[in-house]
C-alpha atoms as a PDB file:
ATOM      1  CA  UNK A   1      34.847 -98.309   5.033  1.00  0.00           C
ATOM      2  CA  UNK A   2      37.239-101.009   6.515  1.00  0.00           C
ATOM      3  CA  UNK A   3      35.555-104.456   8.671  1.00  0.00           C
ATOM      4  CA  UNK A   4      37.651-106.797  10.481  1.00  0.00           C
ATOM      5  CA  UNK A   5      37.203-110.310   9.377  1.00  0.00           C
ATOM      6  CA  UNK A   6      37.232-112.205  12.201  1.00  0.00           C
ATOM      7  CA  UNK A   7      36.763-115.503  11.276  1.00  0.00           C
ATOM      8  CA  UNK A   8      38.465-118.892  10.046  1.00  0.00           C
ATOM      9  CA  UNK A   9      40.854-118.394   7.284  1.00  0.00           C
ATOM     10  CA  UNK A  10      39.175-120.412   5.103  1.00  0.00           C
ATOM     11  CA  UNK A  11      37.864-119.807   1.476  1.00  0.00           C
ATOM     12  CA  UNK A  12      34.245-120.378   2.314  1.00  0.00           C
ATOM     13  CA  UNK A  13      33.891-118.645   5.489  1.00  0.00           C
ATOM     14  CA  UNK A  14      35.937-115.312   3.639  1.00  0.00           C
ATOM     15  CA  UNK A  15      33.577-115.769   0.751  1.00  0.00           C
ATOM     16  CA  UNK A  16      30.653-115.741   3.266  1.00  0.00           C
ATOM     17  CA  UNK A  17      31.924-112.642   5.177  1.00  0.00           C
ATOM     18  CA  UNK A  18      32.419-110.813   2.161  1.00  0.00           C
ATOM     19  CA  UNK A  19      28.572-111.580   0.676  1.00  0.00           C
ATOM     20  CA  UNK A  20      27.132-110.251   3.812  1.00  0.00           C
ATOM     21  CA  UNK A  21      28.911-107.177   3.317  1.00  0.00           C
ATOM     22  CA  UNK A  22      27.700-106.681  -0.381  1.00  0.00           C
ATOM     23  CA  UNK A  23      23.693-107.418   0.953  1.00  0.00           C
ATOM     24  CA  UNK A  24      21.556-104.789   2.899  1.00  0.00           C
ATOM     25  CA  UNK A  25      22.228-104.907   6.635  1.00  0.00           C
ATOM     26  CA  UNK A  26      18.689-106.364   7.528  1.00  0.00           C
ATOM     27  CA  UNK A  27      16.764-108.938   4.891  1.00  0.00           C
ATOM     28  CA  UNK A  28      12.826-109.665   4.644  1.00  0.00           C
ATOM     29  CA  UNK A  29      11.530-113.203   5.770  1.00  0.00           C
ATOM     30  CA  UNK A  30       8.691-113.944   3.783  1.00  0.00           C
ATOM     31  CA  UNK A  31       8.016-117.588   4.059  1.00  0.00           C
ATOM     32  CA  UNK A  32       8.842-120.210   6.475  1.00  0.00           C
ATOM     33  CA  UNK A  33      11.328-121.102   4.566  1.00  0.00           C
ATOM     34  CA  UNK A  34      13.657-117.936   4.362  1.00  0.00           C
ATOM     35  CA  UNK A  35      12.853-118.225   8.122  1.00  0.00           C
ATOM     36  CA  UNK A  36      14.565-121.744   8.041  1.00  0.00           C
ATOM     37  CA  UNK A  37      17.259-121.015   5.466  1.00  0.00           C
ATOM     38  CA  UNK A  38      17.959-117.947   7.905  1.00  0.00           C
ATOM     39  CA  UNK A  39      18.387-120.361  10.831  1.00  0.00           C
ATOM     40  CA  UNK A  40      21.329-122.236   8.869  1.00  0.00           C
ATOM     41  CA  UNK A  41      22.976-119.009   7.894  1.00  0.00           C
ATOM     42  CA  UNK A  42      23.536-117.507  11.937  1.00  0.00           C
ATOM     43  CA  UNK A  43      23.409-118.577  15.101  1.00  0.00           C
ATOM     44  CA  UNK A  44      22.030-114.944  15.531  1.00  0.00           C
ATOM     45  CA  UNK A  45      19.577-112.511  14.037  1.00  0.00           C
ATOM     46  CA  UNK A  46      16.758-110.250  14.949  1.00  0.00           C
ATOM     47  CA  UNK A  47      13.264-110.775  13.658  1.00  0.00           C
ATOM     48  CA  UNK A  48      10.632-107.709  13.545  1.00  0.00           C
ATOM     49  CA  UNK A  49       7.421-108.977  13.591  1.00  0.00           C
ATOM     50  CA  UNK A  50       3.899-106.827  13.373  1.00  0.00           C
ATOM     51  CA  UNK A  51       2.190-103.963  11.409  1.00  0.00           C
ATOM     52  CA  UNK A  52       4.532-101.718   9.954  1.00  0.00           C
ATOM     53  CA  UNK A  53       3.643 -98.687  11.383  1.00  0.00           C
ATOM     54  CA  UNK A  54       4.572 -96.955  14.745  1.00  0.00           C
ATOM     55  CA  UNK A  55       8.227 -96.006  16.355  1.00  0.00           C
ATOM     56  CA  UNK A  56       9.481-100.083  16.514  1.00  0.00           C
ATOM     57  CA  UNK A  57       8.494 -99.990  12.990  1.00  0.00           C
ATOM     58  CA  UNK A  58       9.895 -96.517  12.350  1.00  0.00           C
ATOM     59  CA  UNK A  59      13.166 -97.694  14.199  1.00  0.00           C
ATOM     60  CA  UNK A  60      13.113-101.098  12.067  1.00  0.00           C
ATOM     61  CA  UNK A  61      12.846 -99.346   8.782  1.00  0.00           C
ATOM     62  CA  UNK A  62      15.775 -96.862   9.586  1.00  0.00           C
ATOM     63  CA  UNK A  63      17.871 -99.635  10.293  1.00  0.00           C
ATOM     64  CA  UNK A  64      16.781-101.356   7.055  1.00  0.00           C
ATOM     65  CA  UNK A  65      17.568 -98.916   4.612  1.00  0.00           C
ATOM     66  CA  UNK A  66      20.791 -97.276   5.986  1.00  0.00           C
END
């Protein structure tokens, strides 16, 4: 697979980039504070929130484990 790295040439922002690419596409918020560590790692994520059961859930889980 080849990603386009879009970002400033820098060696913390590559380093970055190339961490999220090693981790599973979507990550489990436990605690308040993965919620709040999240927060300082992107300006933008999704959040599922609710049983896990049903399509969303079904959808959610899909996406997860891709």
């Amino acid at each position: 697979m080849t990603y386009s790295y879009e970002g400033d040439r820098n060696r913390d922002d590559i380093v970055a980039f190339a961490k999220r690419l090693l981790g599973p596409p979507v990550g489990e918020l436990r605690t308040k504070g993965d919620f709040e560590e999240a927060k300082t790692k992107s300006e933008i994520f999704f959040v599922f929130t609710g049983e896990p059961e049903g399509p969303l859930w079904d959808t959610f889980y899909q996406v997860k484990f891709f």
